[in-house]
Protein backbone atom coordinates (compact mmCIF):
# COMPACT_ATOMS: atom_id res chain seq x y z
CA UNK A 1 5.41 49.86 -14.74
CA UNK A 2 5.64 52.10 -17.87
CA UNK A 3 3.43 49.87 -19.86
CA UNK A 4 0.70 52.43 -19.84
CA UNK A 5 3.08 54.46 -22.72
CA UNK A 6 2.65 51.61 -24.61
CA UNK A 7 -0.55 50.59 -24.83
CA UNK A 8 -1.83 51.53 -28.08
CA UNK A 9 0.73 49.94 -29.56
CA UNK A 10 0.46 46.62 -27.50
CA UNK A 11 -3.72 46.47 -27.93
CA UNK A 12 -4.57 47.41 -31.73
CA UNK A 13 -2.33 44.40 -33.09
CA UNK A 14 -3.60 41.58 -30.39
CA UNK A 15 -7.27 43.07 -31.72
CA UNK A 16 -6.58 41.82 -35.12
CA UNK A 17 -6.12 38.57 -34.35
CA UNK A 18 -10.05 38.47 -32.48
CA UNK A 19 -10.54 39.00 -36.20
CA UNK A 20 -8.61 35.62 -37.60
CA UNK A 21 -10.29 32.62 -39.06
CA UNK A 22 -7.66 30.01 -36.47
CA UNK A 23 -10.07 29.73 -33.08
CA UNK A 24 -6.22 28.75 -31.55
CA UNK A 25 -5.32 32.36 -32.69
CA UNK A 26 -8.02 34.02 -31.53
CA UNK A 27 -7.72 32.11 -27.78
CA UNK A 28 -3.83 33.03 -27.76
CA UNK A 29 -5.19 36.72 -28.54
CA UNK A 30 -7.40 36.90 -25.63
CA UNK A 31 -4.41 35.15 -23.45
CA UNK A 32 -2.52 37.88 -24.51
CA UNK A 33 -4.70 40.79 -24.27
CA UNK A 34 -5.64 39.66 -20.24
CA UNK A 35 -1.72 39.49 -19.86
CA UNK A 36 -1.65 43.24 -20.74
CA UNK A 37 -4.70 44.16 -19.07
CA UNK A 38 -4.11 42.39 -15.82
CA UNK A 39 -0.64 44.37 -15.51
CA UNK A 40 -2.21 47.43 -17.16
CA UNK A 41 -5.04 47.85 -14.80
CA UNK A 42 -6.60 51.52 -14.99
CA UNK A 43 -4.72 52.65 -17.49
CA UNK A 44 -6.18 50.67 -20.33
CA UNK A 45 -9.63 52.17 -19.52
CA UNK A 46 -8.68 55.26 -22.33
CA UNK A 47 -8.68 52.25 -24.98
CA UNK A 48 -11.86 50.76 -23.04
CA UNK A 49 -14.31 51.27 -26.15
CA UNK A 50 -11.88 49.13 -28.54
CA UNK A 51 -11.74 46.43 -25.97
CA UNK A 52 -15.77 46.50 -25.57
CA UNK A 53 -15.81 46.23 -28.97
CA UNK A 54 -13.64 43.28 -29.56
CA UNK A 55 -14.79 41.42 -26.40
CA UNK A 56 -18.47 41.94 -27.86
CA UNK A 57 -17.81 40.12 -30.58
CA UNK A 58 -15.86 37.00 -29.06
CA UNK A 59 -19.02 36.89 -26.62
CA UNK A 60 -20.37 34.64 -29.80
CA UNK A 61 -17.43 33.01 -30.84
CA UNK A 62 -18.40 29.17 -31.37
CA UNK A 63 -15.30 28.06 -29.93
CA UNK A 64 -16.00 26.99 -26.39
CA UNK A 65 -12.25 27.87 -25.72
CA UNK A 66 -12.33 30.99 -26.98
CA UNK A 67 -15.84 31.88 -25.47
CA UNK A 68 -14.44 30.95 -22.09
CA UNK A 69 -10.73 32.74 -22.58
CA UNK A 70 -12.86 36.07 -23.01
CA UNK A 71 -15.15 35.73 -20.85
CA UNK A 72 -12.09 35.89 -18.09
CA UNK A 73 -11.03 38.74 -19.55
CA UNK A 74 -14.46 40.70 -19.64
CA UNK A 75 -14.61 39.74 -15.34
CA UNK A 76 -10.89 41.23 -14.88
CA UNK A 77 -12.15 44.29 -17.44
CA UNK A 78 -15.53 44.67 -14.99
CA UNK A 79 -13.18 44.76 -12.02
CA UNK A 80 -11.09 47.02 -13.50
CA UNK A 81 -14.16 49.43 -14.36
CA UNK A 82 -16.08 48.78 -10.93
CA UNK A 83 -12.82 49.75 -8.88
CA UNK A 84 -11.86 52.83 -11.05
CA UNK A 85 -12.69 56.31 -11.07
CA UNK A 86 -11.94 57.40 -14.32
CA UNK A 87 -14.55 55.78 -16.50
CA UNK A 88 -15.72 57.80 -19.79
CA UNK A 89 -19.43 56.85 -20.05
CA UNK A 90 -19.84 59.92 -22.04
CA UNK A 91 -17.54 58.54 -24.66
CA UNK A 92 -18.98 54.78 -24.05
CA UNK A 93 -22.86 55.51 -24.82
CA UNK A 94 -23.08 55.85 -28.19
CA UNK A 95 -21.10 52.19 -28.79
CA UNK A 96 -23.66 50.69 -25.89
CA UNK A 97 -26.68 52.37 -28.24
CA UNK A 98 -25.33 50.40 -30.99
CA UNK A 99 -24.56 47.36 -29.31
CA UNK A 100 -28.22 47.26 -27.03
CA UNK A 101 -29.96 46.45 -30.58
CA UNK A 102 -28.06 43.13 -31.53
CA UNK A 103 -30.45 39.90 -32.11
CA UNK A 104 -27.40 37.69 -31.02
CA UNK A 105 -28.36 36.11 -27.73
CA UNK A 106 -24.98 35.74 -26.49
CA UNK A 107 -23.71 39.71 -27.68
CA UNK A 108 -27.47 40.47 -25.82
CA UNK A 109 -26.62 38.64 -23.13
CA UNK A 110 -22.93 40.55 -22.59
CA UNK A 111 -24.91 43.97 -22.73
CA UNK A 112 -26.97 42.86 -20.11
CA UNK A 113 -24.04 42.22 -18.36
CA UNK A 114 -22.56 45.10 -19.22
CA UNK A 115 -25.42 47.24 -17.85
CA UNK A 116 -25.39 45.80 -15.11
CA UNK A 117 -22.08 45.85 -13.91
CA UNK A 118 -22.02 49.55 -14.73
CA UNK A 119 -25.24 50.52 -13.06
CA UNK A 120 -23.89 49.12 -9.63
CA UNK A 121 -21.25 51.37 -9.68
CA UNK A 122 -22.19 54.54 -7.01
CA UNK A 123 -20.03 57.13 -9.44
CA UNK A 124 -21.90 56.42 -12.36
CA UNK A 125 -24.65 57.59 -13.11
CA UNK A 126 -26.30 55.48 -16.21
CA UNK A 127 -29.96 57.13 -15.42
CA UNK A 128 -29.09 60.25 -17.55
CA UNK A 129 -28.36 58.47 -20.60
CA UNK A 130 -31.47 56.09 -20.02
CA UNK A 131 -33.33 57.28 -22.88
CA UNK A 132 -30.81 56.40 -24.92
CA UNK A 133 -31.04 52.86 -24.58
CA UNK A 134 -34.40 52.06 -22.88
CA UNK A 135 -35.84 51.05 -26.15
CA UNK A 136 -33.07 48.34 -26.68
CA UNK A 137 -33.62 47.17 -23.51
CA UNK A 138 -37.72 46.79 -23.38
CA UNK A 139 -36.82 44.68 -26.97
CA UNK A 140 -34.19 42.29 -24.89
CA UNK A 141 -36.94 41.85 -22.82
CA UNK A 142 -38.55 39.82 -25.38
CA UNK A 143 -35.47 37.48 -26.04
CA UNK A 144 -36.17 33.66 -26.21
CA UNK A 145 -33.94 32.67 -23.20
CA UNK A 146 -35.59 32.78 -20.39
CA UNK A 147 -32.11 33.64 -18.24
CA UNK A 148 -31.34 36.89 -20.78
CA UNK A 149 -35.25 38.03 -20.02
CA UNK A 150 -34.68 37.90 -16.42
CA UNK A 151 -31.28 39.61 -16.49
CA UNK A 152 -33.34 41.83 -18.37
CA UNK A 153 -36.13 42.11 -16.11
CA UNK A 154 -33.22 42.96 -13.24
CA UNK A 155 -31.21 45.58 -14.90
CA UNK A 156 -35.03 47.37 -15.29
CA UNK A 157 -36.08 46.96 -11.73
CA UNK A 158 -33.06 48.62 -10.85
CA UNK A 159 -33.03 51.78 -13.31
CA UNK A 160 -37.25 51.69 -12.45
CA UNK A 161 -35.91 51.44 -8.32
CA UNK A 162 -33.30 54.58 -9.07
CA UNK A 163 -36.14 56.40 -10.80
CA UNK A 164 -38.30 56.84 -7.64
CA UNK A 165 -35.14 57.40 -5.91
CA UNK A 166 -34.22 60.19 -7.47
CA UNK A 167 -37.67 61.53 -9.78
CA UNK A 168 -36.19 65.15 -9.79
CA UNK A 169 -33.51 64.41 -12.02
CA UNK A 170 -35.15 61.97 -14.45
CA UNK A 171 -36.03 62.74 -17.87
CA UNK A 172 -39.12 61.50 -17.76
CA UNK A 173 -40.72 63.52 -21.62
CA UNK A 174 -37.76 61.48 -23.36
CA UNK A 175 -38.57 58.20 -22.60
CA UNK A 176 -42.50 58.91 -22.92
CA UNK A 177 -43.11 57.83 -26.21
CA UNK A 178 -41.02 54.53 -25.79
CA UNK A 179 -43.12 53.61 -23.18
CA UNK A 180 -46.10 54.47 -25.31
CA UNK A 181 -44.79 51.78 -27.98
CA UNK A 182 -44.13 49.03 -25.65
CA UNK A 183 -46.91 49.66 -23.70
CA UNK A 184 -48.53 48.06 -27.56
CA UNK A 185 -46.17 45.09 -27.44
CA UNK A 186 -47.84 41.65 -28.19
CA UNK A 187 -45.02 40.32 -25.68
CA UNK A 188 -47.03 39.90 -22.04
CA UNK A 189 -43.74 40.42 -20.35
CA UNK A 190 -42.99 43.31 -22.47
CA UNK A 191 -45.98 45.02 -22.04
CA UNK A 192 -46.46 44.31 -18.50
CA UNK A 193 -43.31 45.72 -17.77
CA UNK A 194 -43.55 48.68 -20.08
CA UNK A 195 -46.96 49.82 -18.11
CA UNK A 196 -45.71 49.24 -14.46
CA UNK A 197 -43.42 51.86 -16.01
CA UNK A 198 -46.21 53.92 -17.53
CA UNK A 199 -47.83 53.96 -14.08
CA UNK A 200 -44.65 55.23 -12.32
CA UNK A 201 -44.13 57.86 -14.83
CA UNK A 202 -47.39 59.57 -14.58
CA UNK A 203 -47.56 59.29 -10.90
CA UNK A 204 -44.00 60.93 -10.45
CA UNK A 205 -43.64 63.09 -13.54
CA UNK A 206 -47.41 64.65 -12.98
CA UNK A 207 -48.18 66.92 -15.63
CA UNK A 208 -45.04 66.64 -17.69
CA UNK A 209 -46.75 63.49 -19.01
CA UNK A 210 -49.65 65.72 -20.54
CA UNK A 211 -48.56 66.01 -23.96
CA UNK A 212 -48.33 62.58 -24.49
CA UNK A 213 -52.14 61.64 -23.37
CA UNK A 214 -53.21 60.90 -26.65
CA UNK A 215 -50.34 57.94 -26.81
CA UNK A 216 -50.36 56.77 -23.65
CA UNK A 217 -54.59 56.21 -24.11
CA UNK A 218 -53.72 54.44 -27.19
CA UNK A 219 -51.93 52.09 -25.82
CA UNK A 220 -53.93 51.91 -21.99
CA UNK A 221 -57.52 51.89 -23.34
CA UNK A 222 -57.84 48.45 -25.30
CA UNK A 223 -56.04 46.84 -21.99
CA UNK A 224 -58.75 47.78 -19.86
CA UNK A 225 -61.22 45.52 -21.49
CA UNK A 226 -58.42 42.38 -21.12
CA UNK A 227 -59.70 38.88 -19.58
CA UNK A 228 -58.20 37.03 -16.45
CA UNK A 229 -55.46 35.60 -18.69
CA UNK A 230 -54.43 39.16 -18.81
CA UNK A 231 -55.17 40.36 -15.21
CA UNK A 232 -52.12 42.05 -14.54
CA UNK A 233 -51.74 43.95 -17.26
CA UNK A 234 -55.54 44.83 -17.19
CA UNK A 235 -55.19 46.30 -12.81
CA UNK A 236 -51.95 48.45 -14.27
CA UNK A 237 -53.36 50.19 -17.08
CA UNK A 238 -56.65 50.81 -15.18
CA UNK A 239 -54.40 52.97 -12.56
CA UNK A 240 -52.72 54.10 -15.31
CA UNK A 241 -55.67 55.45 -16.51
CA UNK A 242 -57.08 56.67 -13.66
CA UNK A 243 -54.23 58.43 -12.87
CA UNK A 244 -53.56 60.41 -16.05
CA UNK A 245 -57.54 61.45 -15.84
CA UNK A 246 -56.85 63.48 -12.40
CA UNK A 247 -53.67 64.96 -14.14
CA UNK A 248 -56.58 67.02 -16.68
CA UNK A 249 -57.76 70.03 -14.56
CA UNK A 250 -60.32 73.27 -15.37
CA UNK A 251 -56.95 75.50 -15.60
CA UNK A 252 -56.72 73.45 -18.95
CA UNK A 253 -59.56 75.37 -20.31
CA UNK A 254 -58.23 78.97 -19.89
CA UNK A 255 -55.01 78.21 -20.93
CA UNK A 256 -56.23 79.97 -24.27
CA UNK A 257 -53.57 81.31 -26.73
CA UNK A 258 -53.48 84.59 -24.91
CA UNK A 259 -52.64 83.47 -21.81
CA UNK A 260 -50.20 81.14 -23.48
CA UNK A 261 -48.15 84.06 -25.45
CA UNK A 262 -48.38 85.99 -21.74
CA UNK A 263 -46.39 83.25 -20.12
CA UNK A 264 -44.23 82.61 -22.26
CA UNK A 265 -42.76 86.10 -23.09
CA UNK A 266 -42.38 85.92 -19.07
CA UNK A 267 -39.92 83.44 -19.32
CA UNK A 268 -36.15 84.74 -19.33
CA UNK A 269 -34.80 82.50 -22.39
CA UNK A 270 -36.96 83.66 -25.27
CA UNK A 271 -35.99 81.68 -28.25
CA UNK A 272 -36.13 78.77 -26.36
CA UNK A 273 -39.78 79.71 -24.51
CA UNK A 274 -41.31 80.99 -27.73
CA UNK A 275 -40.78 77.47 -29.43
CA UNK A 276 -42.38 76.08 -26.16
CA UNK A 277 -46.34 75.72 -27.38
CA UNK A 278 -44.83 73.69 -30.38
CA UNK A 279 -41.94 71.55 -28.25
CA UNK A 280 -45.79 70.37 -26.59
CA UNK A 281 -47.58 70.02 -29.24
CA UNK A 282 -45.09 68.77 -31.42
CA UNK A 283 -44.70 66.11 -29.02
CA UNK A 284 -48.66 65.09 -29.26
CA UNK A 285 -48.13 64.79 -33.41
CA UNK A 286 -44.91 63.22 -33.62
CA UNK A 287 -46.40 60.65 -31.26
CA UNK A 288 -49.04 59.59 -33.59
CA UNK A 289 -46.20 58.49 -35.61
CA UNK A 290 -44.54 56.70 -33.50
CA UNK A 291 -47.85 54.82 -32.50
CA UNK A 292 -48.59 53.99 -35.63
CA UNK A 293 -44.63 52.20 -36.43
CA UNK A 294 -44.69 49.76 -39.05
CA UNK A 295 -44.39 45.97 -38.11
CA UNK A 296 -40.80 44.17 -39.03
CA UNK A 297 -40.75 40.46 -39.55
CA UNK A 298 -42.02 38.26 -36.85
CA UNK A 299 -44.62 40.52 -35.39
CA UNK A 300 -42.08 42.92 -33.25
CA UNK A 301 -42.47 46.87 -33.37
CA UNK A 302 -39.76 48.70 -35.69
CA UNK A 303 -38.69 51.42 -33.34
CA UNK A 304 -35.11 51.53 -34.97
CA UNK A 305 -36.43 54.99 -35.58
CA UNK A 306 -36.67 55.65 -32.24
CA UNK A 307 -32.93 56.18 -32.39
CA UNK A 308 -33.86 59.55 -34.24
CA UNK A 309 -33.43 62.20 -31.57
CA UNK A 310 -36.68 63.43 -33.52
CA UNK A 311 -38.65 61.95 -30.62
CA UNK A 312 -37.77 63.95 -27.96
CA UNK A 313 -39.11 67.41 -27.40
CA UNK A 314 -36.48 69.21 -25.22
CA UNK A 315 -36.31 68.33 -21.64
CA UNK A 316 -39.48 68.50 -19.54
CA UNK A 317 -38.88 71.20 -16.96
CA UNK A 318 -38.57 73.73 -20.11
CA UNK A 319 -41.85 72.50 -21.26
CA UNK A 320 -45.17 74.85 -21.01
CA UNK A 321 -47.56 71.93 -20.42
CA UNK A 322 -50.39 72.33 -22.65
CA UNK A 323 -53.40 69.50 -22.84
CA UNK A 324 -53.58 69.19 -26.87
CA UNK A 325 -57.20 68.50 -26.21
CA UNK A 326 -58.01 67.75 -30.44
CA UNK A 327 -55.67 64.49 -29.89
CA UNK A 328 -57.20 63.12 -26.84
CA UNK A 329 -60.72 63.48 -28.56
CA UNK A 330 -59.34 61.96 -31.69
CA UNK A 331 -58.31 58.73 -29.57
CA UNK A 332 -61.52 58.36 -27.73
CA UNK A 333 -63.60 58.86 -30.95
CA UNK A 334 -61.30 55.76 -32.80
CA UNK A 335 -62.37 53.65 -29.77
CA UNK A 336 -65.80 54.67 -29.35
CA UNK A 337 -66.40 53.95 -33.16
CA UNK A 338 -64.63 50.54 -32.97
CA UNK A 339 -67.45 47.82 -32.34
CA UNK A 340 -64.92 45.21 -31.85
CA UNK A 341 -63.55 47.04 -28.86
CA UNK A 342 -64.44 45.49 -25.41
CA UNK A 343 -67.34 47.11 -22.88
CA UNK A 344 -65.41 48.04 -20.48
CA UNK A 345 -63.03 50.45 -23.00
CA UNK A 346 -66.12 51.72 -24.35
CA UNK A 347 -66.93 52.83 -20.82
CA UNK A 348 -63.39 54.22 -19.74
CA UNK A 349 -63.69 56.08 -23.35
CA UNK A 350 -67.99 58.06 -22.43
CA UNK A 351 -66.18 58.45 -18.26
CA UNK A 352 -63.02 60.10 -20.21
CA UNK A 353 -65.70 62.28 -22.31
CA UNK A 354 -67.31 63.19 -18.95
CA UNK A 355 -64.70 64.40 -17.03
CA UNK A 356 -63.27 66.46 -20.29
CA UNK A 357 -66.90 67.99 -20.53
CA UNK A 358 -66.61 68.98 -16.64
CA UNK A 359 -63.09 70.02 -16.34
CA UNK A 360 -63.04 72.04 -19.87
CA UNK A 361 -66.17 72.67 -20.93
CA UNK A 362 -64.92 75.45 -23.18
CA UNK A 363 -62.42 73.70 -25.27
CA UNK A 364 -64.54 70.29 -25.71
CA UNK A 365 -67.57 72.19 -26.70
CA UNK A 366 -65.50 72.91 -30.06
CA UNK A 367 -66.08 69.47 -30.60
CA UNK A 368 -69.51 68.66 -29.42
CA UNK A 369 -70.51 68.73 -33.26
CA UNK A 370 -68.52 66.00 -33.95
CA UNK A 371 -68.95 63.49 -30.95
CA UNK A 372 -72.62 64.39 -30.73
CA UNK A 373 -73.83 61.62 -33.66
CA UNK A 374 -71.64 59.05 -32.55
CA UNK A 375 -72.63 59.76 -28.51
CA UNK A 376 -76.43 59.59 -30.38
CA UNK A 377 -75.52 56.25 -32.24
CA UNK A 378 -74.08 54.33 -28.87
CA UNK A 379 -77.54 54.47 -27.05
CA UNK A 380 -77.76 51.52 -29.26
CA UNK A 381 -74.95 50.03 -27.65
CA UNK A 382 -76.11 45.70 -26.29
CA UNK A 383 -74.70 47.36 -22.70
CA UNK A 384 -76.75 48.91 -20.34
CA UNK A 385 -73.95 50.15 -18.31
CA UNK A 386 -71.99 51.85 -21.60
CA UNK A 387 -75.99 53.44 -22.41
CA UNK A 388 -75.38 54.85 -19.37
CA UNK A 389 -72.78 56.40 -18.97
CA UNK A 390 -73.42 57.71 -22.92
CA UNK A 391 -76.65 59.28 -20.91
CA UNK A 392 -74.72 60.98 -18.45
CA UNK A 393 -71.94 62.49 -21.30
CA UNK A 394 -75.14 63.63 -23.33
CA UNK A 395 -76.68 65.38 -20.12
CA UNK A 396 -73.63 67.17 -19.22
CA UNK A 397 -73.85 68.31 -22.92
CA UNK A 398 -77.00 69.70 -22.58
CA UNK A 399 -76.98 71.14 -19.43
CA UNK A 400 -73.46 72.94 -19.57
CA UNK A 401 -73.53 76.86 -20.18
CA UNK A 402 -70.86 76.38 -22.15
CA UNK A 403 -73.38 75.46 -24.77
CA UNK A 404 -76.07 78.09 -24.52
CA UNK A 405 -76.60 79.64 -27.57
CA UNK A 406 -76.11 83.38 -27.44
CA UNK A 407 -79.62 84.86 -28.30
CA UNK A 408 -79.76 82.02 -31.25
CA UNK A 409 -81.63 78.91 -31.56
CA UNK A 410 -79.71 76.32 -33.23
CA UNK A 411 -81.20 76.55 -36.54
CA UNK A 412 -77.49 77.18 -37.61
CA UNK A 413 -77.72 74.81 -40.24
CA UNK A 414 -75.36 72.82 -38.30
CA UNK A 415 -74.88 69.45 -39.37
CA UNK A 416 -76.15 67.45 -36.43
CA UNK A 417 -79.82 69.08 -36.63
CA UNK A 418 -82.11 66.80 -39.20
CA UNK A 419 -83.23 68.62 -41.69
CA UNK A 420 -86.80 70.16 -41.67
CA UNK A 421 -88.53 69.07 -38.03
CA UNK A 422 -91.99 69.00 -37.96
CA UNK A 423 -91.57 69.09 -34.06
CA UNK A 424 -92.10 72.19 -32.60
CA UNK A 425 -91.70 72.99 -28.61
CA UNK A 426 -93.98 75.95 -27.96
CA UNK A 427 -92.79 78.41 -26.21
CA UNK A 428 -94.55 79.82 -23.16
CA UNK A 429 -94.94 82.99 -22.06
CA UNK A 430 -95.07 82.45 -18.34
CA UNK A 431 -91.48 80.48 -18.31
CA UNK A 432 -89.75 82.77 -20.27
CA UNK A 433 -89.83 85.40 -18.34
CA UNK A 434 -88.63 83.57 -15.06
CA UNK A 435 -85.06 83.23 -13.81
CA UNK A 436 -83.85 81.80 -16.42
CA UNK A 437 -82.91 78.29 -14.70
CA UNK A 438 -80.26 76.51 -17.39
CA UNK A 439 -82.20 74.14 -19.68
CA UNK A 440 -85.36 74.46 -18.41
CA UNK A 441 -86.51 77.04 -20.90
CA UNK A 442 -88.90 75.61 -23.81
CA UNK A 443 -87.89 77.78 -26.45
CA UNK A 444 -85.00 77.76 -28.37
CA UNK A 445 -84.60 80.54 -29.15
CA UNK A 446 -84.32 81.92 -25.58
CA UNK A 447 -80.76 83.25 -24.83
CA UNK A 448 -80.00 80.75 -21.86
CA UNK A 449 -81.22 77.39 -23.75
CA UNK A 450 -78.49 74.91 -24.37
CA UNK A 451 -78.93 74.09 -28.05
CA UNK A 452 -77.70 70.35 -27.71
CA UNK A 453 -81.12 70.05 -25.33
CA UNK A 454 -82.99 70.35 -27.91
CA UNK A 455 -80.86 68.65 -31.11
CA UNK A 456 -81.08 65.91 -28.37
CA UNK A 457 -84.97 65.49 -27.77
CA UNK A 458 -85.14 65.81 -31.84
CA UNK A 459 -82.67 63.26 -32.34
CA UNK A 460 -83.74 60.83 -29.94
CA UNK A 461 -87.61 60.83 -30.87
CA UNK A 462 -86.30 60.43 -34.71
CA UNK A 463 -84.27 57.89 -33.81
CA UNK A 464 -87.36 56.03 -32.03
CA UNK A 465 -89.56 56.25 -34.46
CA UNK A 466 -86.92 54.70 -37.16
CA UNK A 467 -85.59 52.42 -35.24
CA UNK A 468 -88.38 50.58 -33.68
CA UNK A 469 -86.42 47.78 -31.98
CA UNK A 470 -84.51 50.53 -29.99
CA UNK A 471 -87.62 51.78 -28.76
CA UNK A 472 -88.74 48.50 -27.90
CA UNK A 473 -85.86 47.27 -26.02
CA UNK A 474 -84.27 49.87 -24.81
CA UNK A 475 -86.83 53.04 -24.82
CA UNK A 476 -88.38 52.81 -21.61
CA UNK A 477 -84.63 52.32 -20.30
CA UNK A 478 -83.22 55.39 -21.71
CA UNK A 479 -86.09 57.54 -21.35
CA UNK A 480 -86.45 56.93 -17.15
C-alpha cells in the first residue's frame, strides 16, 4: 500500500526498456509497468505525462505482442483517468499539442483515443484548451484510414455538440482563423466539416466573428459557385454567407475613430482597452497571412505556424468589434476581377457590394473610386443575372447622398472621369431651383447631384460607342 512513495523510482527505469531494440524486452516492460499501475491506481496519475509519452510511442511498435501488451495498459490507464478526480490537464496540454500533429496512423489513432476518453469525462473540461489543438485535429481528419477519420469525425461532433451547449464560455476569436484555413482544404471531408463549423460560429458568436470577415469570405465565396458533386459544401457556405452579411449593420458606419477613442477610454482596464482597435484589426491583417500559408508536400496546408500564439488576438469579450471595412472590399474586388471565378460568386460578391453601400454608405464611399471601373467593366459580364445585380450596386452609387458632391462637380481630376468629354448635360434653369430631389438635378455642378450619376452616364455612352458588340448585345438590356 505504500507503493505510491515509490513510484518514481519504480516507473523511470521500466520506461527505458520501451526504448530497447529486444521486442521481448519491451513486452516484459509493459507487463511490468501494468503490474505497478494496476496496484498503483490514482497515484501514478502525477507521473501520467511520462506514461502518455511512452505508451504513445509503443502505440506503433511493429511487434504485434508488444502493440497488444500496451494497448492493455493504455485501457487500465483510461480507467484510471475516467474514475479519478485529480487529473492535471493543465500540465497534460502542451504534450497532447505536440502529440495531435504526428503523421503516424497508429500514434494518430491513440490521440484520438485519447481525446476521446478525456472529453467524456463530466470534470473535465477539454473545451477551454480547444484552440489549442483544433488545428491537429481538422488535419487527422484527413488521415487515409477511414476508421481514424471517423473517430475523428466523433471526437468533433462532440466538442461542436458542447459548443452550442455551452456558447458563453467558448472562445470562439481563437479558433477563427483555423476555421478560415480549413474552410480552404482540398479534403471534402475536411472542408465540409470545417464550414458546418464556420456556420455555428457565426450564428452563436454574432459579431465577435467581425474581424475575421475578410477570411472567412475567402474561403466561403469560391464554394458558392460549387456543382452537385459539391452540394453540401455549396448549401453550408451559402448560410454561412448569408449569415455573416446580417452580422454588418449601419452602426458600422459611425463607428468613426472618435467614437472609437470615446469608448474605449470608458472602459475600466486601459492598457488593455487602448490596444483594443489594433487586437481587431490586427486580427483582419494577420489573417491575410494565415490565408495565404504556403503548401507542404502532398498538397496539405502548412499551419504548423498556427501553433504561434501570434494568431490569436486576446479573448473575444475584450474585443471592441470593429468591421475593417478596407479588407472586406479587398476580398470582393480579388473575386470580382477573377474571370475564372463561377457566376454565382460573382453575384454573392455585387449583393455583398450592395448591402455594404446600404448599411455604410459613408465608409464604402472611400472606395467608390476604386470599385467604380471594375463595377463599369462587369456590365460586360456573358450573365444577365451578374449585369444585374452590377446595375443595382451602380444605382445605389449614384443615388446615395453619401456621394453628393458638396457645391462641386466632379471635375476633380479624379481618375475614373475620361479625360476631356465633349458631352455636356445642360443645365436648366427651371429644375434647379426646385426641391432639390437626389439625382434628378441635370447639372453637375448643383450641390445635391451625386457625382457617380454623371461619371456613370459618361462612362457608359463611351463605353458604347467603343465597344460596339456591348451595345449590340447587351445595350438595350442595360439601358431598360
Amino acid at each position: 500500500q505504500d507503493s505510491g512513495l515509490y513510484l518514481k523510482e519504480l516507473i523511470e527505469p521500466v520506461l527505458t526498456c520501451f526504448n530497447d531494440a529486444d521486442s521481448r524486452l519491451r513486452y516484459y516492460a509493459c507487463e511490468a509497468l501494468y503490474n505497478i499501475v494496476k496496484v498503483a491506481r490514482g497515484s501514478v496519475l502525477p507521473h501520467f505525462n511520462v506514461l502518455f509519452d511512452g505508451l504513445s510511442k509503443l502505440a506503433a511498435d511493429p511487434d504485434p505482442n508488444v502493440k497488444s501488451g500496451s494497448e492493455l495498459l493504455d485501457r487500465l490507464l483510461k480507467d484510471i483517468v475516467t474514475e479519478s478526480n485529480q487529473f492535471d490537464l493543465v500540465g497534460f496540454i502542451p504534450l497532447l499539442r505536440e502529440r495531435i500533429y504526428s503523421n503516424n496512423q497508429y500514434a494518430r489513432q491513440f490521440i484520438i483515443s485519447w481525446i476521446l476518453v478525456l472529453e467524456s469525462v463530466p470534470d473535465i473540461n477539454l473545451l477551454d484548451y480547444l484552440p489549442e489543438i483544433l488545428d491537429g485535429l481538422f488535419q487527422i481528419l484527413g488521415d487515409n484510414s477511414k476508421e481514424i477519420r471517423k473517430m475523428c469525425e466523433v471526437a468533433l461532433g462532440e466538442f461542436l455538440k458542447e459548443i452550442k451547449k455551452n456558447p458563453s464560455s467558448v472562445k470562439f476569436a481563437e479558433m477563427a482563423n483555423i476555421l478560415v484555413i480549413h474552410c480552404q482544404a482540398a479534403d471534402d471531408l475536411i472542408q465540409l466539416t470545417a464550414m458546418c463549423w464556420m456556420r455555428e460560429f457565426i450564428q452563436l458568436a454574432g459579431r465577435v466573428m467581425l474581424p475575421y470577415s475578410s477570411g472567412i469570405l475567402t474561403a466561403v465565396l469560391p464554394c458558392l459557385s460549387y456543382d452537385d458533386r459539391k452540394k453540401n459544401i455549396k448549401e453550408v457556405a451559402n448560410v454561412c454567407n448569408q449569415s455573416l452579411m446580417k452580422l454588418v449593420i449601419p452602426e458600422d458606419d459611425e463607428m468613426d475613430e472618435a467614437k472609437q477613442s470615446m469608448t474605449l477610454l470608458a472602459e475600466p482596464t486601459s492598457e488593455e482597452s487602448l490596444s483594443k482597435p489594433e487586437a481587431a484589426s490586427s486580427g483582419e491583417s494577420l489573417l491575410c497571412c494565415v490565408v495565404d500559408l504556403p503548401m507542404v508536400g502532398g498538397g496539405e496546408l502548412d499551419v504548423t505556424a498556427l501553433n504561434q500564439p501570434l494568431f490569436f488576438p486576446c479573448s473575444s469579450e475584450r474585443i471592441q468589434v470593429t468591421l475593417n471595412l478596407d479588407g472586406i472590399v479587398q476580398v470582393l474586388d480579388c473575386h470580382l476581377c477573377d474571370t475564372s471565378i463561377g457566376m454565382m460568386t460573382r453575384i454573392a460578391v455585387l449583393k455583398w457590394l450592395y448591402h455594404l453601400y446600404i448599411k455604410t454608405p459613408r465608409k464604402m464611399f472611400r472606395h467608390t473610386d476604386s470599385l467604380f471601373p471594375i463595377l463599369l467593366r462587369t456590365l460586360s459580364d456573358e450573365s444577365d443575372e451578374v449585369i444585374l445585380k452590377d446595375l443595382e450596386v451602380l444605382a445605389e452609387i449614384a443615388s446615395s447622398p453619401a456621394g453628393q458632391t458638396e457645391g462641386h462637380g466632379p471635375s476633380d481630376g479624379s481618375d475614373t472621369r475620361p479625360g476631356p468629354v465633349e458631352l455636356h448635360v445642360p443645365a436648366r434653369a427651371g429644375q434647379l431651383s426646385s426641391s432639390g430631389t437626389k439625382g434628378l438635378e441635370c447639372s453637375p455642378s448643383t450641390p445635391t447631384m451625386n457625382s457617380y450619376f454623371y461619371k456613370f452616364m459618361i462612362n457608359l455612352l463611351k463605353r458604347f460607342s467603343s465597344e460596339r458588340k456591348l451595345l449590340e448585345t447587351r445595350g438595350a438590356f442595360i439601358i431598360r
